[in-house]
C-alpha atoms as a PDB file:
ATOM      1  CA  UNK A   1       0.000   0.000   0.000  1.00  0.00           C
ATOM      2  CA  UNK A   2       2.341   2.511   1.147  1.00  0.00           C
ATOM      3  CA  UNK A   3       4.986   1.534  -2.320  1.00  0.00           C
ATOM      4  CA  UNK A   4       1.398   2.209  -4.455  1.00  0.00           C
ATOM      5  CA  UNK A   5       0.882   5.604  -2.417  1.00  0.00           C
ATOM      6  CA  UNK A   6       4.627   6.777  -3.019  1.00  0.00           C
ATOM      7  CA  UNK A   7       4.366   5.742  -6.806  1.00  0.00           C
ATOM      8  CA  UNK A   8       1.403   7.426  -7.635  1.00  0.00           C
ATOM      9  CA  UNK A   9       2.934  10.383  -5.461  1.00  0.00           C
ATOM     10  CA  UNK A  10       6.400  11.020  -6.566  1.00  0.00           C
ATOM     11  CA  UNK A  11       7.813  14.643  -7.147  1.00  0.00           C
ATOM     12  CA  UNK A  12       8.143  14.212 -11.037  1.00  0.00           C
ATOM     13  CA  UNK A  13       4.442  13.312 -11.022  1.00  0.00           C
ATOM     14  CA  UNK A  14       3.457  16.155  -8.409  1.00  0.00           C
ATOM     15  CA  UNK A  15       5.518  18.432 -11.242  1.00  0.00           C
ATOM     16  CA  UNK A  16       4.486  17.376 -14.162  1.00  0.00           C
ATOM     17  CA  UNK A  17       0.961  17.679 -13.217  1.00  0.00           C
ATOM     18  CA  UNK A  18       1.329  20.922 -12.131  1.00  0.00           C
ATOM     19  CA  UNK A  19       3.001  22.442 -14.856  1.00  0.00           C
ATOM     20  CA  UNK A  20       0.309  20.425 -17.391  1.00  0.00           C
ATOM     21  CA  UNK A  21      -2.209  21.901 -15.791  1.00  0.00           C
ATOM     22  CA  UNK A  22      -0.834  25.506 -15.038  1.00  0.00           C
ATOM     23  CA  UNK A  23      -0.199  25.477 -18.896  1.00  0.00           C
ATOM     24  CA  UNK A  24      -3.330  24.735 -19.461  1.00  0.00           C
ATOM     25  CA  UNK A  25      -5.057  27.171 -17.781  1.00  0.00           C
ATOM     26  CA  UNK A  26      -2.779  29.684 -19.284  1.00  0.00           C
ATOM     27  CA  UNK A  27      -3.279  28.417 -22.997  1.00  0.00           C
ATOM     28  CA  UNK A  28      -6.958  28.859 -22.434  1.00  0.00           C
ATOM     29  CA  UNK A  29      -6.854  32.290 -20.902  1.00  0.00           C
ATOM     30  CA  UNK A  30      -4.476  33.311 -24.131  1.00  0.00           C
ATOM     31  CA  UNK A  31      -6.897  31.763 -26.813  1.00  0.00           C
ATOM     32  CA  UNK A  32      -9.827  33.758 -25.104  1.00  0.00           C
ATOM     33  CA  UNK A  33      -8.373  36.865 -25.008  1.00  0.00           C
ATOM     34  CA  UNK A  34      -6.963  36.496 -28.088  1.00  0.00           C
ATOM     35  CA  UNK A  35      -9.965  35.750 -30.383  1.00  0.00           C
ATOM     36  CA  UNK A  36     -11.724  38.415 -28.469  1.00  0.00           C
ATOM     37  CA  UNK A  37      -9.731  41.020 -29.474  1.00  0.00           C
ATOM     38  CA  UNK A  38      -9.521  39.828 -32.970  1.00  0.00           C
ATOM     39  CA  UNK A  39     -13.422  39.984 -32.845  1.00  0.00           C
ATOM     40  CA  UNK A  40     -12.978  43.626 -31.507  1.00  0.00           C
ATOM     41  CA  UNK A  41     -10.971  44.665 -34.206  1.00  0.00           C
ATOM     42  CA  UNK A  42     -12.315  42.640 -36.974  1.00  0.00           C
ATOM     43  CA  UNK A  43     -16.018  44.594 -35.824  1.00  0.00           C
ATOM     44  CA  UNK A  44     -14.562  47.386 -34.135  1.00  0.00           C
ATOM     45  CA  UNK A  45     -17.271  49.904 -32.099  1.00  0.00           C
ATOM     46  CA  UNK A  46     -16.718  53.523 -32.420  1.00  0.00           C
ATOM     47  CA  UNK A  47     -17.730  53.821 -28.845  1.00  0.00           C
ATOM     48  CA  UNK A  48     -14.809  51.558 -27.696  1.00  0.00           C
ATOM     49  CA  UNK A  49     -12.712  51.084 -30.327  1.00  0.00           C
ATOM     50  CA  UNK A  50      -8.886  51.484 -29.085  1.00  0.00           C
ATOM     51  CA  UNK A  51      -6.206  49.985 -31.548  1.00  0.00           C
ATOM     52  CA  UNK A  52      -3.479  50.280 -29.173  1.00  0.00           C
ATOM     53  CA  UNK A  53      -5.277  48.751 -26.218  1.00  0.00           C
ATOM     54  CA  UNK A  54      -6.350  45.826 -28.523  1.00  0.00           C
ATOM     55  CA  UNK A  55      -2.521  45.296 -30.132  1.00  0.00           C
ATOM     56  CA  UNK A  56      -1.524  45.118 -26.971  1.00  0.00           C
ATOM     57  CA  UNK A  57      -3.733  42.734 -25.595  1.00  0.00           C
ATOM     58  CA  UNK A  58      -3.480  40.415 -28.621  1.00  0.00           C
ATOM     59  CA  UNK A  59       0.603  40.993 -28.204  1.00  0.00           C
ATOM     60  CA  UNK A  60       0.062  39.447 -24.075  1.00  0.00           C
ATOM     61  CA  UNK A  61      -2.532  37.090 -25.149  1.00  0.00           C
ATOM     62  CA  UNK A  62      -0.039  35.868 -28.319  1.00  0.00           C
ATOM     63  CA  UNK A  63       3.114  35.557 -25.827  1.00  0.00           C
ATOM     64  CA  UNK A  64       1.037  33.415 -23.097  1.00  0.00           C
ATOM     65  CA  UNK A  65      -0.735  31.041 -26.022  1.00  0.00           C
ATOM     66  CA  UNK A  66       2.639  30.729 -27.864  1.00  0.00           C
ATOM     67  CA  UNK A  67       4.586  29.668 -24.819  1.00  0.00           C
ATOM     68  CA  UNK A  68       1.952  27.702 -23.068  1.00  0.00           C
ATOM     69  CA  UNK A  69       0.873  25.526 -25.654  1.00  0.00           C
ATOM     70  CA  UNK A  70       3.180  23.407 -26.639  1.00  0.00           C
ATOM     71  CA  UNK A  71       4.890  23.210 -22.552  1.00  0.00           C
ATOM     72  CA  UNK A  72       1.420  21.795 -22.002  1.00  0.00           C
ATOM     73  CA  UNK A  73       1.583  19.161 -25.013  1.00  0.00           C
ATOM     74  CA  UNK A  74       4.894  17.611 -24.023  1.00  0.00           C
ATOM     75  CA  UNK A  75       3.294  17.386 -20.403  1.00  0.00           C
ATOM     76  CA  UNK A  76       0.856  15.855 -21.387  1.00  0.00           C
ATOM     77  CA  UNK A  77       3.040  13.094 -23.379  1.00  0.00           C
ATOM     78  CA  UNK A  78       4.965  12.715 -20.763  1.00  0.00           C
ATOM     79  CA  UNK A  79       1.821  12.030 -18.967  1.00  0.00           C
ATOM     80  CA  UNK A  80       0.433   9.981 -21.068  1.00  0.00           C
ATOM     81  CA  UNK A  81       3.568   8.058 -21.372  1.00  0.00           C
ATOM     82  CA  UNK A  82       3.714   7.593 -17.959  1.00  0.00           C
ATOM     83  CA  UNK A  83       0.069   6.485 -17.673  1.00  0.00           C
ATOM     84  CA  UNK A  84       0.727   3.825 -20.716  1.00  0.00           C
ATOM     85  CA  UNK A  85       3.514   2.399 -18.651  1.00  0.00           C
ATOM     86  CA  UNK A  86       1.974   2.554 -14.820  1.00  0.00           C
ATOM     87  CA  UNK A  87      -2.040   2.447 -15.618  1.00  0.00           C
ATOM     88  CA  UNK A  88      -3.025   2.191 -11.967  1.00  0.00           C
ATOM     89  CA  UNK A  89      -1.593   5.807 -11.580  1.00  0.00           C
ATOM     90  CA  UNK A  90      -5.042   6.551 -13.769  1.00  0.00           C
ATOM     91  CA  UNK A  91      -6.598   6.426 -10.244  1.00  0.00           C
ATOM     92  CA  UNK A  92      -3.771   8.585  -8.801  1.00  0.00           C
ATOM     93  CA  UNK A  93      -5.872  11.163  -6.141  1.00  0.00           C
ATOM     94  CA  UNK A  94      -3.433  13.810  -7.675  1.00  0.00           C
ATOM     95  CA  UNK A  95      -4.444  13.842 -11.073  1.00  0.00           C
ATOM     96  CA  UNK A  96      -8.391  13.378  -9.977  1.00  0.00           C
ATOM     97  CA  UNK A  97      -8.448  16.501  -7.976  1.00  0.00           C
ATOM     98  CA  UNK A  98      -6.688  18.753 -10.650  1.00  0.00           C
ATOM     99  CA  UNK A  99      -8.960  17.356 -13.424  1.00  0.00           C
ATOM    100  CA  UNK A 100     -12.026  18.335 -10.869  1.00  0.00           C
ATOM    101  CA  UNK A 101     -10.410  21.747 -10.264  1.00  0.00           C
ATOM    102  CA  UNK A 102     -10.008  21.925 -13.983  1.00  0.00           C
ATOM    103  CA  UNK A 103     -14.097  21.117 -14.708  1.00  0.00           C
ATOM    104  CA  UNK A 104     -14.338  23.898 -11.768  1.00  0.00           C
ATOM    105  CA  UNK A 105     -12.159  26.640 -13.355  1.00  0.00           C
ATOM    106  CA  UNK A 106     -14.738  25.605 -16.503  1.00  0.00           C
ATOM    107  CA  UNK A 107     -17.364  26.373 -14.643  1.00  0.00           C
ATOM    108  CA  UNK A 108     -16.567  29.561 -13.945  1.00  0.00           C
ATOM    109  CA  UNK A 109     -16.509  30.804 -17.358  1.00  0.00           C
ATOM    110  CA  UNK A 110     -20.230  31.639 -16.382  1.00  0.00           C
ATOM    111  CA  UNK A 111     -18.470  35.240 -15.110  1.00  0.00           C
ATOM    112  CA  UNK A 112     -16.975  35.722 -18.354  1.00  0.00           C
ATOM    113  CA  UNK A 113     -20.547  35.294 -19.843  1.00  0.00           C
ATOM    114  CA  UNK A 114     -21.782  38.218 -17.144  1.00  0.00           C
ATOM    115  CA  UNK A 115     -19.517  40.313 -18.033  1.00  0.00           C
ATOM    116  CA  UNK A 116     -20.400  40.123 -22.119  1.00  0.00           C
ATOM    117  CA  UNK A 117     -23.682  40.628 -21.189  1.00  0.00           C
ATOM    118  CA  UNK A 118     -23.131  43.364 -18.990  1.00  0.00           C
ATOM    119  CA  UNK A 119     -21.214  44.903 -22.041  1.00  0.00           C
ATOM    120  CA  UNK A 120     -24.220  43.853 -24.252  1.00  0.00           C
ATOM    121  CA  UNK A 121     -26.540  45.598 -22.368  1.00  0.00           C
ATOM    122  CA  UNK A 122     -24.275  48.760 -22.058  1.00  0.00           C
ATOM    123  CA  UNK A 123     -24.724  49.310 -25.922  1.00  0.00           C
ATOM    124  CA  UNK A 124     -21.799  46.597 -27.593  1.00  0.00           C
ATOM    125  CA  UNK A 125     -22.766  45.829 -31.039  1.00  0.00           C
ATOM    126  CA  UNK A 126     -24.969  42.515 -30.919  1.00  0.00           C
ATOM    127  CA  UNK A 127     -22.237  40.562 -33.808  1.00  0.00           C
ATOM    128  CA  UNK A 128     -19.934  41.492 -30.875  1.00  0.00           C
ATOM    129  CA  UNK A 129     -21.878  39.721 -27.959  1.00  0.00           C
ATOM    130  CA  UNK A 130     -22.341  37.154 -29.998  1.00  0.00           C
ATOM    131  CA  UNK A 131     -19.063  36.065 -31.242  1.00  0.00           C
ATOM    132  CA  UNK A 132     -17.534  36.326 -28.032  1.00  0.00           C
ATOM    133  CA  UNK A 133     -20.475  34.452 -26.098  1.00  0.00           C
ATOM    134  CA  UNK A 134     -19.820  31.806 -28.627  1.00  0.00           C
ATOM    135  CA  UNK A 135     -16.138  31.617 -28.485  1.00  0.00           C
ATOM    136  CA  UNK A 136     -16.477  31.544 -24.674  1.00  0.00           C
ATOM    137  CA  UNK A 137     -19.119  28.695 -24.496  1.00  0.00           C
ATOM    138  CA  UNK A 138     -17.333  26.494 -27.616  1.00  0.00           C
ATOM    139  CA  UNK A 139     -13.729  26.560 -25.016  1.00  0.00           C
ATOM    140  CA  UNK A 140     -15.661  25.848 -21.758  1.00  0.00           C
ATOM    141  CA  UNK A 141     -17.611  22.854 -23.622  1.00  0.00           C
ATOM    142  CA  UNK A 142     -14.515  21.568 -25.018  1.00  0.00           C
ATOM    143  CA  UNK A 143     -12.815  21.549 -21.792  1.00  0.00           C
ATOM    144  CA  UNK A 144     -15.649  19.783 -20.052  1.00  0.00           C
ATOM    145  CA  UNK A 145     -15.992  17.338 -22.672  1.00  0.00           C
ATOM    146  CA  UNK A 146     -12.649  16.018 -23.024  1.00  0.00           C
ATOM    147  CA  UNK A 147     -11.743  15.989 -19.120  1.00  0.00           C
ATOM    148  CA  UNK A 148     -15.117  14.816 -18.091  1.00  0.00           C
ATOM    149  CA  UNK A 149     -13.980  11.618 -20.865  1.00  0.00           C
ATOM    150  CA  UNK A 150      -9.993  11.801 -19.435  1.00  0.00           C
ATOM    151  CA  UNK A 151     -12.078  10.728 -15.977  1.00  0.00           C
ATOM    152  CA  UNK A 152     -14.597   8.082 -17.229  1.00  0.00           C
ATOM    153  CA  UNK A 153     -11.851   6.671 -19.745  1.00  0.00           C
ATOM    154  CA  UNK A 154     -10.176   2.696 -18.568  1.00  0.00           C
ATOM    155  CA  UNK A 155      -8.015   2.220 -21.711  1.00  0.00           C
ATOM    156  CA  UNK A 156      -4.613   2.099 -20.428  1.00  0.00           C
ATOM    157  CA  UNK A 157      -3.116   5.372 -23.205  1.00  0.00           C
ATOM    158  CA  UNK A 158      -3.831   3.387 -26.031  1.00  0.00           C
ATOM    159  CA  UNK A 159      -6.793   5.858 -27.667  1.00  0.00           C
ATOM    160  CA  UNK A 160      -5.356   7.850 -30.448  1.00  0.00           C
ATOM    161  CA  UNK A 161      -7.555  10.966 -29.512  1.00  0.00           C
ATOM    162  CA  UNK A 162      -5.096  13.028 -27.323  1.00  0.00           C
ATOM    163  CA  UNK A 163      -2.576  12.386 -30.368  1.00  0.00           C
ATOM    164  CA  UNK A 164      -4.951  13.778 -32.738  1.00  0.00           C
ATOM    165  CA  UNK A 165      -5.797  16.432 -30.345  1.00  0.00           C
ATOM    166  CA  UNK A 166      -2.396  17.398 -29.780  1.00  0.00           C
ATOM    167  CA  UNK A 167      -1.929  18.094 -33.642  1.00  0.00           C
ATOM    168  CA  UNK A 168      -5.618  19.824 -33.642  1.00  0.00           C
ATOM    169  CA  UNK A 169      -3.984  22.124 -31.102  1.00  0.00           C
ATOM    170  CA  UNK A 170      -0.868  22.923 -32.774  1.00  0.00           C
ATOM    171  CA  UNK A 171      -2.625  23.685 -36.082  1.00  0.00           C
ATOM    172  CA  UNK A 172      -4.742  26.057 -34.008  1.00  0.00           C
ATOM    173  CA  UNK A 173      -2.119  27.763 -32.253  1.00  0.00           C
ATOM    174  CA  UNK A 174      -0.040  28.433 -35.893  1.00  0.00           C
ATOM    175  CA  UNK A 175      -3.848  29.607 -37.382  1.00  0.00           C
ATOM    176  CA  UNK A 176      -4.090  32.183 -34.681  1.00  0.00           C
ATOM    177  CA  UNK A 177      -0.625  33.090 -35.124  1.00  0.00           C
ATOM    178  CA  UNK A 178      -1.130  33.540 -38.610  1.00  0.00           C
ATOM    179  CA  UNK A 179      -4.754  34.999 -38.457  1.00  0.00           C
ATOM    180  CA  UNK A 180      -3.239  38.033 -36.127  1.00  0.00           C
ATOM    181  CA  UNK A 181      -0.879  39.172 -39.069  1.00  0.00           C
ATOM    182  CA  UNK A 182      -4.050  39.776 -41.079  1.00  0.00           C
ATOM    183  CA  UNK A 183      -5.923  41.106 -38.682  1.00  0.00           C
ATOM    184  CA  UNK A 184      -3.345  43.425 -36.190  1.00  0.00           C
ATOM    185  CA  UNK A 185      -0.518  43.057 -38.721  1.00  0.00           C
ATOM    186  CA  UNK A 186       3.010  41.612 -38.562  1.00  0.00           C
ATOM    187  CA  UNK A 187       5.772  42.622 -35.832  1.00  0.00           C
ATOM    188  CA  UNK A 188       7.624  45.231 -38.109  1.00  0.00           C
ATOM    189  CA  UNK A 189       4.399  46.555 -38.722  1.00  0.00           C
ATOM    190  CA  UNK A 190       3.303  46.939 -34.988  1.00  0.00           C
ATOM    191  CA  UNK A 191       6.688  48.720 -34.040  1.00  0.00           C
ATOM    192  CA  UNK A 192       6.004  51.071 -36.968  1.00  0.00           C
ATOM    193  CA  UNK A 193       3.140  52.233 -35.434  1.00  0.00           C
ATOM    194  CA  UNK A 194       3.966  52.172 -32.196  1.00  0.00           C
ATOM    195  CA  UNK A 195       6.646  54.981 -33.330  1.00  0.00           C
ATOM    196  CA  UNK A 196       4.308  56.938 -34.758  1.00  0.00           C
ATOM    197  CA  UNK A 197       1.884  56.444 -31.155  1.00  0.00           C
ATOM    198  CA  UNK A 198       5.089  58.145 -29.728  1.00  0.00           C
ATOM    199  CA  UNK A 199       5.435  60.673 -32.133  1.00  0.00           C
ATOM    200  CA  UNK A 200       2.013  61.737 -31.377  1.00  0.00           C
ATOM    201  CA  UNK A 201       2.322  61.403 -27.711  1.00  0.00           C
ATOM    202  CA  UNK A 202       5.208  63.512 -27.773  1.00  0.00           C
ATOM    203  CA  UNK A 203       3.651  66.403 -29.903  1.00  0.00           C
ATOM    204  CA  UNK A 204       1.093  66.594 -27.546  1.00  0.00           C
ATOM    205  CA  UNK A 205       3.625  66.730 -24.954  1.00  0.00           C
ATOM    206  CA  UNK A 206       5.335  69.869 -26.962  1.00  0.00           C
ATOM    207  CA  UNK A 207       1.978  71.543 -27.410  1.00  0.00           C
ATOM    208  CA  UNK A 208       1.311  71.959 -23.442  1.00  0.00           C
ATOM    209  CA  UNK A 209       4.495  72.983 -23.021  1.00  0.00           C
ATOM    210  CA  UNK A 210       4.175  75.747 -25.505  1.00  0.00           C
ATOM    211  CA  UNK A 211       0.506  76.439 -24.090  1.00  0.00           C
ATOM    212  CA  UNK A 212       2.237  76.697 -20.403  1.00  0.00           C
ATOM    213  CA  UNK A 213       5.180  78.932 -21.576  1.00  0.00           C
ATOM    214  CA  UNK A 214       2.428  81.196 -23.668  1.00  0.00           C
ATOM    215  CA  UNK A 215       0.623  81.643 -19.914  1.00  0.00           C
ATOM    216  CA  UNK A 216       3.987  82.396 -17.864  1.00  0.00           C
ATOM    217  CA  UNK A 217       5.405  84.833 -20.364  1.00  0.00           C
ATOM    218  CA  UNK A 218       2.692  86.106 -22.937  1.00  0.00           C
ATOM    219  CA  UNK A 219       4.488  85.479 -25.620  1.00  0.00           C
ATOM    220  CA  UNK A 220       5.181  82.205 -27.771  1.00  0.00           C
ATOM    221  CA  UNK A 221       8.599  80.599 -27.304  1.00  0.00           C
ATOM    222  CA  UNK A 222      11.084  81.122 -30.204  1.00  0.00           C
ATOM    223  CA  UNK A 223      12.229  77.967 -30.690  1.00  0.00           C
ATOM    224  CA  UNK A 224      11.810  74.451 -28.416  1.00  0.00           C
ATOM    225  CA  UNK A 225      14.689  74.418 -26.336  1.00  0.00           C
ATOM    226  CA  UNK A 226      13.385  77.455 -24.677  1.00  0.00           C
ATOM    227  CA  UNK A 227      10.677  75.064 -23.395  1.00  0.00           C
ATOM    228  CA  UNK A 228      13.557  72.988 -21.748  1.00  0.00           C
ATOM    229  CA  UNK A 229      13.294  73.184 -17.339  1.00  0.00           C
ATOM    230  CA  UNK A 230      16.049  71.269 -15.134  1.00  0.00           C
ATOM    231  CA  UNK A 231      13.886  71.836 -12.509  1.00  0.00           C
ATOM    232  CA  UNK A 232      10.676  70.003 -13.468  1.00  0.00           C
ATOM    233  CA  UNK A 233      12.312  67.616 -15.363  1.00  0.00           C
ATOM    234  CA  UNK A 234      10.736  68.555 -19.249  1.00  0.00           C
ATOM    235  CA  UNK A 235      13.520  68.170 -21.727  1.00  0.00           C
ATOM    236  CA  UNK A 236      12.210  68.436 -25.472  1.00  0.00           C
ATOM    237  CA  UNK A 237      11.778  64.939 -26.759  1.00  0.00           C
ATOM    238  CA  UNK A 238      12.871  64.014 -30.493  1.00  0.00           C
ATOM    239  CA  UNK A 239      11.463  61.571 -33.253  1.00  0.00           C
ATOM    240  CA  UNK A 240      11.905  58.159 -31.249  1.00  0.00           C
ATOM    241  CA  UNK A 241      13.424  56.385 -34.560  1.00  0.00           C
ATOM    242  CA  UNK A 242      15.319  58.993 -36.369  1.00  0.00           C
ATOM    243  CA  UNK A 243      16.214  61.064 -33.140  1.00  0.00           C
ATOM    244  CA  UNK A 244      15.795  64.073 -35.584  1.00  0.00           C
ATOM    245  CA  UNK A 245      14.344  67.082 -33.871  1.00  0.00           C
ATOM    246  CA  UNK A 246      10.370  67.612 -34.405  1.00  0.00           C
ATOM    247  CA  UNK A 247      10.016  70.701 -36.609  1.00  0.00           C
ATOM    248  CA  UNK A 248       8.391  74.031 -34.958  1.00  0.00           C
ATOM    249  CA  UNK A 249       7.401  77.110 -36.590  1.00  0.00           C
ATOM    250  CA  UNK A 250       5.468  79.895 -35.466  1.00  0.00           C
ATOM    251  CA  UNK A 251       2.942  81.069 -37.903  1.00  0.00           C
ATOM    252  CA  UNK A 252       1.265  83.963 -35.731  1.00  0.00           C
ATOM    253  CA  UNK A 253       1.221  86.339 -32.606  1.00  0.00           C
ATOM    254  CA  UNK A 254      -1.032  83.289 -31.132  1.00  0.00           C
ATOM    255  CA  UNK A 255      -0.758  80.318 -33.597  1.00  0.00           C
ATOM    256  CA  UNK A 256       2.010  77.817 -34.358  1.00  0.00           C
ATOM    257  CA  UNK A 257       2.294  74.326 -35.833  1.00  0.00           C
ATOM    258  CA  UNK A 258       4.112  71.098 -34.789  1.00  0.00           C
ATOM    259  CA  UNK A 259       5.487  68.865 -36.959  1.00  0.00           C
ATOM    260  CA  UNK A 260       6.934  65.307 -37.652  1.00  0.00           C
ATOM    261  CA  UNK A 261       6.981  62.751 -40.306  1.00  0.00           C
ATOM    262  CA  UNK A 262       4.923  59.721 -39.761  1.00  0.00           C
ATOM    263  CA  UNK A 263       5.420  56.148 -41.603  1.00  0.00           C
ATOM    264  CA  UNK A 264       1.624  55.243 -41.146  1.00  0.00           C
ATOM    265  CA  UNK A 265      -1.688  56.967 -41.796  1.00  0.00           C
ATOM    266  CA  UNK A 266      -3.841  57.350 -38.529  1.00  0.00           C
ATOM    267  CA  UNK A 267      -7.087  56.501 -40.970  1.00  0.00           C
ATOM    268  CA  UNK A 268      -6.037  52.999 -41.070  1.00  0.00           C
ATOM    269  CA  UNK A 269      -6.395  52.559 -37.412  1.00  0.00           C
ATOM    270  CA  UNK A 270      -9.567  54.288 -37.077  1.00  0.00           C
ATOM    271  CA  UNK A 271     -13.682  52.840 -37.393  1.00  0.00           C
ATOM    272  CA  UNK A 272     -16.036  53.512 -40.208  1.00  0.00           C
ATOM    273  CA  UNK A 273     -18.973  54.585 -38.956  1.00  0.00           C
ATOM    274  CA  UNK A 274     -22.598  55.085 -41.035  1.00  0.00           C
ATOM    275  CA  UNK A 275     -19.974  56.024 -43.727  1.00  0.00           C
ATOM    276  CA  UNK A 276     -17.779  58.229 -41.583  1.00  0.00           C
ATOM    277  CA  UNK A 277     -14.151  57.584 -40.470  1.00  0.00           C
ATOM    278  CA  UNK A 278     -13.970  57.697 -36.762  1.00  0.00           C
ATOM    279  CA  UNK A 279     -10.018  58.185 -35.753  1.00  0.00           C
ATOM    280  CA  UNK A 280      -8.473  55.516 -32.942  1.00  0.00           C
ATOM    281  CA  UNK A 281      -6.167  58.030 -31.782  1.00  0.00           C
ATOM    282  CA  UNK A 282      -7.089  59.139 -28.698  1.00  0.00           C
ATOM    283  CA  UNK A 283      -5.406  62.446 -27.133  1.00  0.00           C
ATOM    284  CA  UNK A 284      -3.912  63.188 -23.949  1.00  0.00           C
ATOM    285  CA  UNK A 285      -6.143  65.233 -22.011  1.00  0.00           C
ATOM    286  CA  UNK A 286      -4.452  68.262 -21.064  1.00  0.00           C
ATOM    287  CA  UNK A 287      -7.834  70.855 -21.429  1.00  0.00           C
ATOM    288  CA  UNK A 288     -10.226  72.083 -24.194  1.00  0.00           C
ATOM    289  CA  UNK A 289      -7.500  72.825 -26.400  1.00  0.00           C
ATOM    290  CA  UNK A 290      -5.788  69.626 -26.257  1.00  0.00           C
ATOM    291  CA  UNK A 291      -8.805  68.070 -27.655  1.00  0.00           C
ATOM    292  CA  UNK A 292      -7.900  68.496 -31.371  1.00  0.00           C
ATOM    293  CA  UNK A 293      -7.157  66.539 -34.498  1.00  0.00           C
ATOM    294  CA  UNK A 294      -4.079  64.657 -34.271  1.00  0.00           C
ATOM    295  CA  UNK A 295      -4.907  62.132 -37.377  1.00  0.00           C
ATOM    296  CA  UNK A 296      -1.848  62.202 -39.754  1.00  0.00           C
ATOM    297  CA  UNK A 297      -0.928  60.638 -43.081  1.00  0.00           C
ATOM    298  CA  UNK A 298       2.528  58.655 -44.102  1.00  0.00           C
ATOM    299  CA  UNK A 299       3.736  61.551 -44.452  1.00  0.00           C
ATOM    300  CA  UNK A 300       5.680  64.560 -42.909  1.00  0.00           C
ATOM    301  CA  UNK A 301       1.986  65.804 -41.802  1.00  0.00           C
ATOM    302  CA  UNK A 302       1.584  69.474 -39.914  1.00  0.00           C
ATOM    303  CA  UNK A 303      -0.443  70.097 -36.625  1.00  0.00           C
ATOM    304  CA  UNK A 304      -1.437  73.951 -36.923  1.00  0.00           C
ATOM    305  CA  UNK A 305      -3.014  75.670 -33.619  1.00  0.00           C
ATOM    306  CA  UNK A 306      -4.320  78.904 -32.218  1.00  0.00           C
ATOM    307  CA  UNK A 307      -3.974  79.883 -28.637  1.00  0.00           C
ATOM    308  CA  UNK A 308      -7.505  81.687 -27.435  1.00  0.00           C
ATOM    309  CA  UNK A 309      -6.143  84.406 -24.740  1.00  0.00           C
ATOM    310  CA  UNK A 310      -9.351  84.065 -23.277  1.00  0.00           C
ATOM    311  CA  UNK A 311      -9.224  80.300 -22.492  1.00  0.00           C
ATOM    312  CA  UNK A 312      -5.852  81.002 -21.067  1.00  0.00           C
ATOM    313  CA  UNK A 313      -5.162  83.823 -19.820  1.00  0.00           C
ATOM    314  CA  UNK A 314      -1.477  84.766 -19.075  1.00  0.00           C
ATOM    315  CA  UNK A 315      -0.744  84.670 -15.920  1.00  0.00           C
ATOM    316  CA  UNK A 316      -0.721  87.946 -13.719  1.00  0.00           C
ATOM    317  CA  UNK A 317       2.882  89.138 -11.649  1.00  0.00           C
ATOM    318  CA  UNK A 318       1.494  90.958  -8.837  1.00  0.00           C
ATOM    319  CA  UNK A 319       3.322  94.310  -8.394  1.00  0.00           C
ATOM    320  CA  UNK A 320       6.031  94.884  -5.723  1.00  0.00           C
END
């Protein structure tokens, strides 16, 4: 009794068990996320449509599928192989209570189906709530069905199914791979963009400065490094690939423009609405001004504004 204990208790199995199902859970979490952002961007709503938010989330999602997958296929040949070889570990208390845990963690999926209909009922468009209900309910069925037949099953590893799974799996994993160049685009073409994000970020960044300076001193600054302050830290940022400086000119007693050269158009990010082209570029908020246009074109593109000296109001030295 106590050799059967210790053999269907030994570290490697407590470990490989583990890490099989840690895996698992992780490779399920990834596909979710990941096919729900694809949804998100493949039917994108104006009212919360972000492009970065989603790349990034299909970036984590990608990493944690990617890596998880195919740690949790060679646990679970090892597994298997194990199983084939010592078939009374099938009844191992171990691998029962993880595969219960596992039909749990399923279960709880219902929370994931709150929350889409929560966001269904807040307005998301119904193809939306739909596809994501259904990619939700499809995982947590599959999970249920092929653990609830791991625990009724008394072959001793010879069924063929988790082989054909394991190939089913793998073809998924390099479809979804695949599916997100289409649909987010490729690496080089995500760090493209995400220079141009910081091009914009930055010329917003610039443009409060120059706002700020306009209130202390009444006048526009001549050039950038004027906006430059040791003390709080602001140094004047430049183009994040080229490290060229972003181009200033003042075009008025109250108006000036920002410029920068951009390798991607802002329009391809953005929704089309009832015919309308709704940009995914969101602004820092920094006050009413800050609220303009900041959609661009691969191109050297121009940002022209206008300070209104009654919105800000230069700022009064009292008299000594």
């Amino acid at each position: 009794m106590n050799n059967a204990t210790t053999k269907h208790n030994t570290p490697r199995d407590v470990f490989l068990h583990l890490l099989n199902i840690l895996t698992f859970y992780l490779s399920i979490i990834g596909f979710i996320m990941l096919y729900i952002q694809y949804i998100s961007a493949l039917f994108p709503d104006p009212l919360n449509f972000y492009y970065t938010a989603i790349a990034n989330s299909v970036r984590v999602s990608t990493s944690m599928f990617v890596v998880a997958v195919p740690v949790f296929i060679l646990t679970a040949w090892l597994l298997a192989k194990d199983l084939a070889l010592n078939p009374e570990k099938r009844e191992g208390r171990l691998r029962k209570w993880l595969i219960y845990l596992t039909l749990f963690i399923a279960s709880v999926t219902i929370v994931n189906l709150i929350i889409l209909v929560y966001n269904f009922l807040s307005g998301e468009l119904t193809i939306q709530f739909f596809l994501k209900t259904l990619v939700v309910l499809l995982v947590a069925i599959a999970v249920f069905g092929y653990y609830i037949w791991e625990l009724r099953r008394k072959d001793s590893g010879t069924s063929k199914l988790p082989k054909i799974l394991a190939w089913k799996l793998a073809i998924v994993v390099v479809v979804s791979i695949v599916a997100g160049f289409f649909i987010i685009g490729t690496p080089q073409e995500q760090r493209v963009r995400r220079f141009d994000e910081q091009r914009v970020s930055d010329l917003q960044s610039l443009q409060n400065q120059i706002v700020n300076y306009w209130i202390q001193k009444e006048s526009l600054p001549s050039n950038l490094n004027l906006l430059e302050d040791s003390i709080s830290g602001f140094f004047v940022s430049k183009d994040p690939e080229t490290q060229a400086d972003y181009e200033y000119n003042i075009t008025g007693t109250l108006s000036f423009e920002l410029c920068a050269v951009f390798k991607t158009s802002s329009k391809d990010l953005g929704v089309t609405y009832k015919g309308s082209r709704v940009s995914s570029i969101v602004p820092m908020y920094y006050g009413p001004s800050f609220q303009q246009n900041w959609d661009h074109e691969a191109e050297r593109t121009c940002f022209a504004r206008t300070i209104d000296p009654e919105l800000y109001k230069p700022k009064q030295v009292p008299a000594l």
